[in-house]
N, C-alpha and C. Protein backbone atom coordinates (compact mmCIF):
# COMPACT_ATOMS: atom_id res chain seq x y z
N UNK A 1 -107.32 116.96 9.24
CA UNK A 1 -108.09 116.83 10.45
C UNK A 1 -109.09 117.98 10.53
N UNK A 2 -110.39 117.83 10.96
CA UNK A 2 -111.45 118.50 11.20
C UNK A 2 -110.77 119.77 12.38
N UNK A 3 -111.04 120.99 11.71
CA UNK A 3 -110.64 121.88 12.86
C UNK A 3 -111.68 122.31 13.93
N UNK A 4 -111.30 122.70 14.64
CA UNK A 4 -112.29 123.35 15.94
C UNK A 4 -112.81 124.15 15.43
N UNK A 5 -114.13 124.60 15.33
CA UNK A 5 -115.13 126.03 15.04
C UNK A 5 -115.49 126.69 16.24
N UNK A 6 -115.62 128.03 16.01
CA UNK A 6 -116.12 128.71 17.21
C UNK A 6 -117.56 128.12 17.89
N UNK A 7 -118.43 127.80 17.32
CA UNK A 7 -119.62 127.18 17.64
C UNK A 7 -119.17 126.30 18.42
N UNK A 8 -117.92 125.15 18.62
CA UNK A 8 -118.24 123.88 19.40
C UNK A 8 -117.43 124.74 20.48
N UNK A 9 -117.12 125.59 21.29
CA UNK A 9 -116.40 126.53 22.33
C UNK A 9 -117.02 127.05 22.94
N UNK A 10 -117.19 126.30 24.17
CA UNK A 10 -118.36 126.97 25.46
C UNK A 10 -117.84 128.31 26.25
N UNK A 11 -118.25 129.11 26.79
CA UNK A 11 -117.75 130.11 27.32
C UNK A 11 -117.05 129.20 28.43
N UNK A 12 -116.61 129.35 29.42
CA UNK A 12 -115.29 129.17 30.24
C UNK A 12 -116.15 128.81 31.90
N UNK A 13 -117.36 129.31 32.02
CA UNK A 13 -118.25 128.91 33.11
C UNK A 13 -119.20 127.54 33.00
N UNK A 14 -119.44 127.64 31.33
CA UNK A 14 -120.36 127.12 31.14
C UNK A 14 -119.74 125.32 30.96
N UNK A 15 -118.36 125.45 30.58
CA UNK A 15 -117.05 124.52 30.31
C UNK A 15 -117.00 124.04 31.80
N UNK A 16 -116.87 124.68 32.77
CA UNK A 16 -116.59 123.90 34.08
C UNK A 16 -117.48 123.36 34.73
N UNK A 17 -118.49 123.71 34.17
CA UNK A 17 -120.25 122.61 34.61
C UNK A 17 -120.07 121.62 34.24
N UNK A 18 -119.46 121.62 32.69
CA UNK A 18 -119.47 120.38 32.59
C UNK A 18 -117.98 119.58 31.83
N UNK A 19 -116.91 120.43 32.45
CA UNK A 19 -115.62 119.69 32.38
C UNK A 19 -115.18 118.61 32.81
N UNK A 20 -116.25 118.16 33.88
CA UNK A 20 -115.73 116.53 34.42
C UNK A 20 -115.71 115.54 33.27
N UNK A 21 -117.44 115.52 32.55
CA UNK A 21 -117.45 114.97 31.57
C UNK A 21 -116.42 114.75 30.25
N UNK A 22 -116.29 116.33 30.09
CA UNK A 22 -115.70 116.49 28.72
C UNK A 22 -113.88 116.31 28.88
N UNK A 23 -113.80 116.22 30.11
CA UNK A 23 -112.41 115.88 30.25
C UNK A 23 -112.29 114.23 30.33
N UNK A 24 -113.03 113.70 30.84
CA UNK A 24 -113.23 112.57 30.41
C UNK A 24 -112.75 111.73 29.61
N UNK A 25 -113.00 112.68 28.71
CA UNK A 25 -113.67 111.96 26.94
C UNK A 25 -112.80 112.55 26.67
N UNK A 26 -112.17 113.45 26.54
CA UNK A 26 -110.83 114.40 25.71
C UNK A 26 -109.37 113.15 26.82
N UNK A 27 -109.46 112.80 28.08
CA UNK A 27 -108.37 111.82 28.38
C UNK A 27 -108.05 110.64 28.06
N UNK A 28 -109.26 110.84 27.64
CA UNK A 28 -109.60 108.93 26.68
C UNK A 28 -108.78 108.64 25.38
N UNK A 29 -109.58 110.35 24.81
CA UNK A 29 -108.88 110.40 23.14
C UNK A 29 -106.93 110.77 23.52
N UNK A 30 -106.56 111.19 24.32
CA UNK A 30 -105.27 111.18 24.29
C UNK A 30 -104.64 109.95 25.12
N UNK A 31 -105.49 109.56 25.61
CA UNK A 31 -104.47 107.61 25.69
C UNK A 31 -104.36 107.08 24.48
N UNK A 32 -104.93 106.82 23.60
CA UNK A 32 -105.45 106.64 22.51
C UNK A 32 -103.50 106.96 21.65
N UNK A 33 -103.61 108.04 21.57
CA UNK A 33 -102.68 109.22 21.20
C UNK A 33 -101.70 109.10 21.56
N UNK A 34 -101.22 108.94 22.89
CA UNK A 34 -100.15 109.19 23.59
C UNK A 34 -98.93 107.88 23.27
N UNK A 35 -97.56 108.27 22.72
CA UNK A 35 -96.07 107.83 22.90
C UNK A 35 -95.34 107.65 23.36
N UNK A 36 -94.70 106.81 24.54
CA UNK A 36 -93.67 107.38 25.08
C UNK A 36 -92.16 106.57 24.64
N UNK A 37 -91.35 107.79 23.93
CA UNK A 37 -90.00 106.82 23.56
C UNK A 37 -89.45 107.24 24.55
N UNK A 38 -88.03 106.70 24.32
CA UNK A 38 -86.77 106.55 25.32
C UNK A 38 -86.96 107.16 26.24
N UNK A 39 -88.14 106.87 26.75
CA UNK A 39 -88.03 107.21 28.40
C UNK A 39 -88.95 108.20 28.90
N UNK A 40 -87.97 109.66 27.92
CA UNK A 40 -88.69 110.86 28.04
C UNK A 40 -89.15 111.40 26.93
N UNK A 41 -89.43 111.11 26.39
CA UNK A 41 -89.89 111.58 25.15
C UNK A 41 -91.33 111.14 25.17
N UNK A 42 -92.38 112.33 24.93
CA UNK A 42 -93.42 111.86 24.88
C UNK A 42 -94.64 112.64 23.50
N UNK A 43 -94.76 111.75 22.44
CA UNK A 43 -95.69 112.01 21.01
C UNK A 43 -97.00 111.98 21.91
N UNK A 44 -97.85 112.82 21.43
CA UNK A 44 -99.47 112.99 21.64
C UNK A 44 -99.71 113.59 20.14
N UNK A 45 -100.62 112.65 19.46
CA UNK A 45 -101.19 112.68 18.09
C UNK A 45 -102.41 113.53 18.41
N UNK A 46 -102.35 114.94 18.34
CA UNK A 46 -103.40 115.72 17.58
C UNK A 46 -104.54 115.45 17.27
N UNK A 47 -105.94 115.55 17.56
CA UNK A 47 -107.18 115.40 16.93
C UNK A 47 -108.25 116.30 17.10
N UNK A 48 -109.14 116.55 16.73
CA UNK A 48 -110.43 117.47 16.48
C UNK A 48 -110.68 117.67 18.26
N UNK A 49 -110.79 115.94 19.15
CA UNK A 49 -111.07 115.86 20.20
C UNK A 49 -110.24 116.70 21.34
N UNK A 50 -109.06 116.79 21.13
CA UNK A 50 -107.80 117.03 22.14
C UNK A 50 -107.67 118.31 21.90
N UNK A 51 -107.26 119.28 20.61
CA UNK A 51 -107.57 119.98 20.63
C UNK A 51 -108.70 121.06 21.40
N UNK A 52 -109.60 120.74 21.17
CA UNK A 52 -110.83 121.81 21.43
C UNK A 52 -110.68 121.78 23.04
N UNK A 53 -109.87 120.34 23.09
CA UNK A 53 -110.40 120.19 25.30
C UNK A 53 -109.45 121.38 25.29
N UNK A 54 -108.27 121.24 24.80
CA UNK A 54 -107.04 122.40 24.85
C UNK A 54 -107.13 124.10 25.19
N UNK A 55 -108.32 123.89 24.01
CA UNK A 55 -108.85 125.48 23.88
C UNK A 55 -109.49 125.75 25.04
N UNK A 56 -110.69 125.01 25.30
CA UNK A 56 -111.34 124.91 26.86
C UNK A 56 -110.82 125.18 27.80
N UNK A 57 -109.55 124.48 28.25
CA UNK A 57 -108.48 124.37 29.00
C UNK A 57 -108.06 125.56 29.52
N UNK A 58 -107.40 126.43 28.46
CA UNK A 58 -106.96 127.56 28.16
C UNK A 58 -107.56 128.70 28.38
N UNK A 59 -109.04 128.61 27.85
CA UNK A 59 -110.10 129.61 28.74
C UNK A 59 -110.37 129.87 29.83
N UNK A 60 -110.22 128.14 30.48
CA UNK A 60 -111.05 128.44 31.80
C UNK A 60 -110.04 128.87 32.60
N UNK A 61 -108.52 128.43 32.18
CA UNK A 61 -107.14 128.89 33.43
C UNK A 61 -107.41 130.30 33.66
N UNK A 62 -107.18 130.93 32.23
CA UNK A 62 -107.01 132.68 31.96
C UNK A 62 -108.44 133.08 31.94
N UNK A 63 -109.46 132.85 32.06
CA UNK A 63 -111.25 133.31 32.18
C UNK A 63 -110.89 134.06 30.95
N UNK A 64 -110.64 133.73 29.69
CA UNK A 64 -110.97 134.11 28.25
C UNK A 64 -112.62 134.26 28.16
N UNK A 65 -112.66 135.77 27.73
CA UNK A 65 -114.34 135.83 27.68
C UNK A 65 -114.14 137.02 26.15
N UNK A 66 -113.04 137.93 26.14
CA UNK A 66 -113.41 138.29 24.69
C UNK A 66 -113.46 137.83 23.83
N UNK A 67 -114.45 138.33 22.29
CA UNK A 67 -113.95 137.13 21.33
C UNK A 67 -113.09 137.14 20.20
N UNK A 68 -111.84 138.37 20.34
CA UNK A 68 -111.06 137.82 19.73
C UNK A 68 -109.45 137.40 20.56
N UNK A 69 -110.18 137.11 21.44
CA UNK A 69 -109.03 136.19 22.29
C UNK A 69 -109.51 134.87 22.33
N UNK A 70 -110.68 134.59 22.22
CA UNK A 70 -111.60 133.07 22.16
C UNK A 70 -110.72 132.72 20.55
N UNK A 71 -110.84 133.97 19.32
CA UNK A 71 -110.71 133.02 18.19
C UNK A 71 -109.38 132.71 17.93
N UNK A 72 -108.73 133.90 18.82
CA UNK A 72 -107.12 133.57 18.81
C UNK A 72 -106.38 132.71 19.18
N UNK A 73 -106.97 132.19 20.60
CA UNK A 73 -106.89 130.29 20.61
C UNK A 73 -107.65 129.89 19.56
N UNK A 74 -108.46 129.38 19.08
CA UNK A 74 -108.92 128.79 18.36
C UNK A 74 -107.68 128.32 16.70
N UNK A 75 -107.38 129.73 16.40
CA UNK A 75 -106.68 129.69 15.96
C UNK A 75 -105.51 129.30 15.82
N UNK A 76 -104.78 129.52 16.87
CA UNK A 76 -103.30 129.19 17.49
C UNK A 76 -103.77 127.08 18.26
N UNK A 77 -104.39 126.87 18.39
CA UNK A 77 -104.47 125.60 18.71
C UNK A 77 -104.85 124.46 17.61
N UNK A 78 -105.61 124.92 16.45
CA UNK A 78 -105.87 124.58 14.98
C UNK A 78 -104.97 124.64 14.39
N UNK A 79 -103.57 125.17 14.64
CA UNK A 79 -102.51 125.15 13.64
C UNK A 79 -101.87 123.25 14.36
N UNK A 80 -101.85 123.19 15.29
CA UNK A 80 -101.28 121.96 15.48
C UNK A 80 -101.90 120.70 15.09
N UNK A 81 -103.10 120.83 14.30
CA UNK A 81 -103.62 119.95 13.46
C UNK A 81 -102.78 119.26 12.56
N UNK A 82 -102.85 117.83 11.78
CA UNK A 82 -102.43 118.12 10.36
C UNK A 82 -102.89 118.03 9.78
N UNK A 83 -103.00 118.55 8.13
CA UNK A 83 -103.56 118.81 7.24
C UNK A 83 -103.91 117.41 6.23
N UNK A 84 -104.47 117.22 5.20
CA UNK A 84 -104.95 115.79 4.72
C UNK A 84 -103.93 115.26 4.55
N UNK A 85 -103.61 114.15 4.68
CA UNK A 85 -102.58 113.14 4.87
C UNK A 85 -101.50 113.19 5.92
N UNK A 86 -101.59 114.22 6.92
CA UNK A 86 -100.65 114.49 7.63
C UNK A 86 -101.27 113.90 9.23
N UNK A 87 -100.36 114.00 10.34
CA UNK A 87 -100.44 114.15 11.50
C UNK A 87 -99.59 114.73 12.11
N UNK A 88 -100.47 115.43 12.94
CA UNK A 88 -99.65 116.58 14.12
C UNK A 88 -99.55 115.62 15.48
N UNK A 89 -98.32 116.22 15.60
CA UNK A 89 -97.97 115.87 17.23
C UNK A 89 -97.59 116.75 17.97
N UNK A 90 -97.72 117.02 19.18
CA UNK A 90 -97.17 117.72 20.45
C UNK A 90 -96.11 116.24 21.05
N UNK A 91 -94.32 117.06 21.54
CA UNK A 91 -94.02 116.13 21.51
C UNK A 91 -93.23 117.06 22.81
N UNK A 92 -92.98 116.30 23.87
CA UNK A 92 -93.02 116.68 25.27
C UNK A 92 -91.80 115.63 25.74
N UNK A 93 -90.74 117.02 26.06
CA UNK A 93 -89.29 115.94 26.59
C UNK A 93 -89.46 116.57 28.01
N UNK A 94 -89.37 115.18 28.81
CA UNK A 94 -89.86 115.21 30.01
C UNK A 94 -88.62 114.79 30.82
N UNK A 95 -87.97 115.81 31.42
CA UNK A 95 -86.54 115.10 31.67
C UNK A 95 -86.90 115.78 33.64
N UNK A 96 -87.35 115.54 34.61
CA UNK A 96 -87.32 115.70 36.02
C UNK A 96 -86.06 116.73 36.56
N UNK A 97 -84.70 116.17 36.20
CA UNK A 97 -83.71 117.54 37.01
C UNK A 97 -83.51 118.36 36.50
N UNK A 98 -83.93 119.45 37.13
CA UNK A 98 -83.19 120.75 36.27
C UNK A 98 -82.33 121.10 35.74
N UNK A 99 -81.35 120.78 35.93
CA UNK A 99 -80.02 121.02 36.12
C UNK A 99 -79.89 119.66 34.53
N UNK A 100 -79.78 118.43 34.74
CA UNK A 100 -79.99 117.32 33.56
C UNK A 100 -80.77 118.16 32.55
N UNK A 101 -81.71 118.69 32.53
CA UNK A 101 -82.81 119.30 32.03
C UNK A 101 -82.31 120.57 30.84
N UNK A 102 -81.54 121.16 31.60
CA UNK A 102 -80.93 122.63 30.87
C UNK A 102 -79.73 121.90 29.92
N UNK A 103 -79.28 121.08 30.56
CA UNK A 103 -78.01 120.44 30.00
C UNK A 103 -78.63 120.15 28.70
N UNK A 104 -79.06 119.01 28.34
CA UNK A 104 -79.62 118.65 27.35
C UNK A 104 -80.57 119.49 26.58
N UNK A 105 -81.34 119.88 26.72
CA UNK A 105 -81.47 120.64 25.88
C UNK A 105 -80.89 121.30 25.39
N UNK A 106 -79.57 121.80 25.89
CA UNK A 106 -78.86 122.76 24.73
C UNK A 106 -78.15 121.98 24.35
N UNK A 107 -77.96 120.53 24.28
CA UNK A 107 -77.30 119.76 23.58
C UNK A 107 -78.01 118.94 22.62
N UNK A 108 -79.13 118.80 23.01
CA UNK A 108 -80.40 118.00 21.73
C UNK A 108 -81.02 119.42 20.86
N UNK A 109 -80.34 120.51 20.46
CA UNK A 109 -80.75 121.56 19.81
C UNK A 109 -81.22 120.91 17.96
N UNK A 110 -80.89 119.66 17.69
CA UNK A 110 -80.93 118.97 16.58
C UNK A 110 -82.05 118.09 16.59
N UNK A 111 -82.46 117.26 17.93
CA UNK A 111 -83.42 116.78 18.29
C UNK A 111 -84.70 116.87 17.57
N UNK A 112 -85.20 117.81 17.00
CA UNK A 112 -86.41 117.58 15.84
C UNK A 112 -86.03 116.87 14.63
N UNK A 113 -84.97 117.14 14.00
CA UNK A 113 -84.81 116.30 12.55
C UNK A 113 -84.31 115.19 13.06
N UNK A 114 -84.16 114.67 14.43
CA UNK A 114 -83.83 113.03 14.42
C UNK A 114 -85.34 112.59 15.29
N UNK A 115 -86.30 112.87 14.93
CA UNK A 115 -87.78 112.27 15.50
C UNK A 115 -88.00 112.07 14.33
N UNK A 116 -88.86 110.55 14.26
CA UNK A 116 -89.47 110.03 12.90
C UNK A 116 -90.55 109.03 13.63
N UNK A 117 -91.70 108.88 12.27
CA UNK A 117 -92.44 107.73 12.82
C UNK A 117 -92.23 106.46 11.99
N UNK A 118 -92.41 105.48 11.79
CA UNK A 118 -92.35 104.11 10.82
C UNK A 118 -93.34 104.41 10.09
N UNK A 119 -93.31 104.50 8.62
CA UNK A 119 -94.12 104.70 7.62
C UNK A 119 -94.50 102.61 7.84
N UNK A 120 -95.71 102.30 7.12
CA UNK A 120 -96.62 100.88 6.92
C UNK A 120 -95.45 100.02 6.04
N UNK A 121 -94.88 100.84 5.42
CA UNK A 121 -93.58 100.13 4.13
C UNK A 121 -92.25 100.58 4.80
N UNK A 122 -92.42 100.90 6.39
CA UNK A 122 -91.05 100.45 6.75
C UNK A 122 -90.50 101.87 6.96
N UNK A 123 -90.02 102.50 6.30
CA UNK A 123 -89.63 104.03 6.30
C UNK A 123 -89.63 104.72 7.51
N UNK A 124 -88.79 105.75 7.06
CA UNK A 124 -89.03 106.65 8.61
C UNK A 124 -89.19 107.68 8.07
N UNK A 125 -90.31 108.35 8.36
CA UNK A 125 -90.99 109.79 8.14
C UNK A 125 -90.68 110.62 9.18
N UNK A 126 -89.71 111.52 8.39
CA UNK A 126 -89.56 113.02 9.33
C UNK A 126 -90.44 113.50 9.78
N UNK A 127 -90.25 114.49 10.37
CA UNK A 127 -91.49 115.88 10.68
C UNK A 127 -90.80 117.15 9.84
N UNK A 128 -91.66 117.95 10.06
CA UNK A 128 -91.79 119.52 9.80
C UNK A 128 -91.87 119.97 10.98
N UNK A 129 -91.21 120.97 11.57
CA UNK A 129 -91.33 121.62 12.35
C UNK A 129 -91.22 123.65 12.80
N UNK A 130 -91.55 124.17 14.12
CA UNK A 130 -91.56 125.08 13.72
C UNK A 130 -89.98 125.61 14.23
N UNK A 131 -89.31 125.87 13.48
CA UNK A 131 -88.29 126.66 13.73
C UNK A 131 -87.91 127.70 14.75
N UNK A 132 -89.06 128.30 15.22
CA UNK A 132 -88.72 129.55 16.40
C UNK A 132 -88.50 128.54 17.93
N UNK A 133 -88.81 127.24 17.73
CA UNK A 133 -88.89 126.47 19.13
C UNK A 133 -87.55 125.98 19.50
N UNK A 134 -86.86 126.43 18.62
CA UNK A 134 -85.07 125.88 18.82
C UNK A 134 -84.29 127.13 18.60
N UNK A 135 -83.58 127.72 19.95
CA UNK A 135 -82.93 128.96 19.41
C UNK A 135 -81.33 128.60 19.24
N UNK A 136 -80.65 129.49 19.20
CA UNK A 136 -78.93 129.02 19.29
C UNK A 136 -78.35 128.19 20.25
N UNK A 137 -79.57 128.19 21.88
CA UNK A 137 -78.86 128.16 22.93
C UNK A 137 -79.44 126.81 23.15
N UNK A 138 -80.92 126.83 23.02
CA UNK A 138 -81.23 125.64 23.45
C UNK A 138 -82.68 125.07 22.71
N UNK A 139 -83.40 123.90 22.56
CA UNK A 139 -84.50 123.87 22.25
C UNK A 139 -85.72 123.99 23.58
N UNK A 140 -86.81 124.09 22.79
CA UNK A 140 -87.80 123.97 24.00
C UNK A 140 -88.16 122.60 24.50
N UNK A 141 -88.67 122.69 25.09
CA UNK A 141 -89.16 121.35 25.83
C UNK A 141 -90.26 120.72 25.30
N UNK A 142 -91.29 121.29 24.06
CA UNK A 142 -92.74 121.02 23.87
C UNK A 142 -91.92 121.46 22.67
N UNK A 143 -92.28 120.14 21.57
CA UNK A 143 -91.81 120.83 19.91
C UNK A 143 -93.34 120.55 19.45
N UNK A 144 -93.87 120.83 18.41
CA UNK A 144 -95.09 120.89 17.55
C UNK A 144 -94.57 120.39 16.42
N UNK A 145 -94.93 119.43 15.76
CA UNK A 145 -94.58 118.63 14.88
C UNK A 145 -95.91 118.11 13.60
N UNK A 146 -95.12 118.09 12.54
CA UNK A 146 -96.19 117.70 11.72
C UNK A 146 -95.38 116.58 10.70
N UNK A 147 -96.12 115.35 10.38
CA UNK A 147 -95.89 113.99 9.64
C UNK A 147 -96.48 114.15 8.84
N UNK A 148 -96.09 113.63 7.73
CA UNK A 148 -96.82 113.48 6.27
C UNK A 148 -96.57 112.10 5.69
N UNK A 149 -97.96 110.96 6.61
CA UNK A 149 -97.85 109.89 6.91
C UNK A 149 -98.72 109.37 5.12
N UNK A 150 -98.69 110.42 4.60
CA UNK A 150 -100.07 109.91 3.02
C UNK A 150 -101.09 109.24 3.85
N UNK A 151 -101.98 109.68 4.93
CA UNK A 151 -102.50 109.36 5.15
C UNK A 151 -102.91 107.53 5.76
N UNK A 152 -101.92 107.33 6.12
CA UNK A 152 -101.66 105.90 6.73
C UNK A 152 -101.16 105.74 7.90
N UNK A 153 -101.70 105.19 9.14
CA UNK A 153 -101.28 105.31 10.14
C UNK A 153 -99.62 104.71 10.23
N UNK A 154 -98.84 105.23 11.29
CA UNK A 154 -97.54 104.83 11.12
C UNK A 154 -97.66 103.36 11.72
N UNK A 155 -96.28 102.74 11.89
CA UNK A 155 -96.24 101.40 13.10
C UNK A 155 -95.46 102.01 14.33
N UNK A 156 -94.86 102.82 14.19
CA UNK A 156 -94.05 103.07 15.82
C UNK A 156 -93.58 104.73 15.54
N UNK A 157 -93.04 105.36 16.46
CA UNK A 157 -92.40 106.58 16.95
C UNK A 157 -91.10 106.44 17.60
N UNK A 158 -90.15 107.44 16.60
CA UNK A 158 -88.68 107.11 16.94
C UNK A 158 -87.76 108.17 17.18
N UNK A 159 -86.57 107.95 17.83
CA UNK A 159 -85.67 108.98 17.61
C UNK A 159 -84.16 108.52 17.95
N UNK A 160 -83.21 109.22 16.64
CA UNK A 160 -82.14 108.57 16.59
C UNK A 160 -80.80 109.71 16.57
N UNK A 161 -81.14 110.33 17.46
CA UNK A 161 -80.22 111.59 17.72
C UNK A 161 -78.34 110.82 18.04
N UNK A 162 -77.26 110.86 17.08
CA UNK A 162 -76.39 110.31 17.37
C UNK A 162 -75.61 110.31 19.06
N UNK A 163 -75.31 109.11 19.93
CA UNK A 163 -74.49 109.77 20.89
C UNK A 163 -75.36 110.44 22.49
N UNK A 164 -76.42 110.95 21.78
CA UNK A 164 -77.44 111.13 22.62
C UNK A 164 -78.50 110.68 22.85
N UNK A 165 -79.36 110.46 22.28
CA UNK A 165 -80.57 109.64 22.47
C UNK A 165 -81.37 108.78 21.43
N UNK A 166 -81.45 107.89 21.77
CA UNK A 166 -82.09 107.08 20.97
C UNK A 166 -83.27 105.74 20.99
N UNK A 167 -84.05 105.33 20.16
CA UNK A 167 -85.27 104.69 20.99
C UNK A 167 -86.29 104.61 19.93
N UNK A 168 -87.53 103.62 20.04
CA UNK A 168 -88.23 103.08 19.23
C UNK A 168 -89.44 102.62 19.90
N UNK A 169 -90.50 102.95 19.88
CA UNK A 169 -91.80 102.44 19.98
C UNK A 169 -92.75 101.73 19.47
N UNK A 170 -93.15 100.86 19.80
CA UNK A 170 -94.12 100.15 18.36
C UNK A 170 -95.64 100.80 18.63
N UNK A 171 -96.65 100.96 17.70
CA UNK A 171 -97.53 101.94 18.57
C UNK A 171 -98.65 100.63 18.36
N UNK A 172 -99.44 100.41 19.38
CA UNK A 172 -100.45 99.55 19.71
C UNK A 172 -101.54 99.22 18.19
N UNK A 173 -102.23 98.17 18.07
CA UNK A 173 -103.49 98.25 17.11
C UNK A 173 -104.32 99.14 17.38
N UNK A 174 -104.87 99.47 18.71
CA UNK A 174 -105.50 100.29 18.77
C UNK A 174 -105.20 101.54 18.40
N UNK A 175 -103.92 102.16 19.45
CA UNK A 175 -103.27 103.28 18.62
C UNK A 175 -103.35 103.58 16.59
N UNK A 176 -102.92 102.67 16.55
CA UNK A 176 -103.23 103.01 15.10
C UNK A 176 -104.84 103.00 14.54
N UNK A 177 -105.50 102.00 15.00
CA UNK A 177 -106.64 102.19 14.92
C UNK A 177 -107.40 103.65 14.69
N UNK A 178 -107.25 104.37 16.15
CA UNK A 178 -107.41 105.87 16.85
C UNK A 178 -106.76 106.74 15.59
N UNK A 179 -105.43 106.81 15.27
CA UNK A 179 -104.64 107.33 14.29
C UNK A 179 -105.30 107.44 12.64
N UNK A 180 -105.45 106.06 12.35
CA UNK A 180 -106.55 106.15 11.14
C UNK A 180 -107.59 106.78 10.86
N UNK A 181 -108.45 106.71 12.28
CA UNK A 181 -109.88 107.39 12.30
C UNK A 181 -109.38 108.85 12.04
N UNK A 182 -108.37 109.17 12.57
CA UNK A 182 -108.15 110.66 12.48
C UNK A 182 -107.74 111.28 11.06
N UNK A 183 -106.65 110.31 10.75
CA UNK A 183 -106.80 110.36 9.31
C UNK A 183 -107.73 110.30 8.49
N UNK A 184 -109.06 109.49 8.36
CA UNK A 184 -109.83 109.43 7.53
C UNK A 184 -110.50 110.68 7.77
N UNK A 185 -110.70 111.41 9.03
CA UNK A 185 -111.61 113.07 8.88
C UNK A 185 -111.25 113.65 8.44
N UNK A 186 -109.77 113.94 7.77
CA UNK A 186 -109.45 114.39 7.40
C UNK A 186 -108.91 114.83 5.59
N UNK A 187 -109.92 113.65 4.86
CA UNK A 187 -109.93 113.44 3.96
C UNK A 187 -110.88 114.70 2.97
């Protein structure tokens, strides 16, 4: 996937002139994107587009105006890309009670190696993930994930955690559609 350059990163004033627009168009590309399995579980597929709104995002909350805090997002938000043949996901367990909330998570501490997507020949493709997001006690709530789809959009998003959760999505034509394009920039 095409990464963000400092050049396409408006300063943080100049971003809220015209964030109506560009949020817009960055909510579009993550419908596009967006998963939701068993319930709470929610995949958002990574792209050049979603990204950069991210970085934007991020500026304008914290008024980021030095620039090596500009490239340090830049940086830190470009890692959730994936690389040629791959796709990144942000994957968001959305569970409402707190209390339900704490529970599970320290009981889905395994929960990344049972997320997969449907490879085109059927398969289920793991992720890679980052390791510091799951400690002894509990996982986080937002994992960062990366697929190594060979460059082929998947058919669905899954997870088959024994006992605890489990669930299957089929992902739209369009979705895959959106998914491909992203794949092919990244060629």
């Amino acid at each position: 996937m095409r990464a963000v350059q400092r050049p396409e990163i408006l300063d943080y004033v100049t971003y809220n002139e015209q964030r109506a627009q560009l949020r817009s168009s960055a909510l579009a590309a993550k419908r596009l994107r967006r998963v939701v399995v068993a319930d709470c579980l929610t995949f958002l597929f990574e792209n050049h587009e979603t990204i950069r709104y991210q970085i934007h995002e991020m500026m304008r909350v914290e008024q980021i105006v030095r620039e090596r805090d500009i490239l340090h997002e830049i940086e830190t938000y470009n890692e959730l890309l994936g690389h040629a043949g791959e796709l990144g996901a942000t994957v968001l367990i959305g569970i409402d009670d707190p209390n339900e909330r704490d529970v599970k998570l320290s009981r889905w501490r395994a929960l990344p190696q049972h997320l997969y997507l449907v490879g085109a020949d059927g398969t289920r493709i793991r992720p890679t993930w980052d390791p510091r997001q799951v400690s002894e006690r509990r996982l986080s709530s937002v994992q960062y994930l990366k697929f190594a789809v060979a460059g082929v959009a998947p058919l669905a998003c899954g997870v088959d955690l024994p006992g605890e959760i489990s669930g299957e999505t089929a992902l739209t034509p369009e979705q895959r559609e959106a998914l491909q394009a992203d794949l092919a920039e990244s060629e």
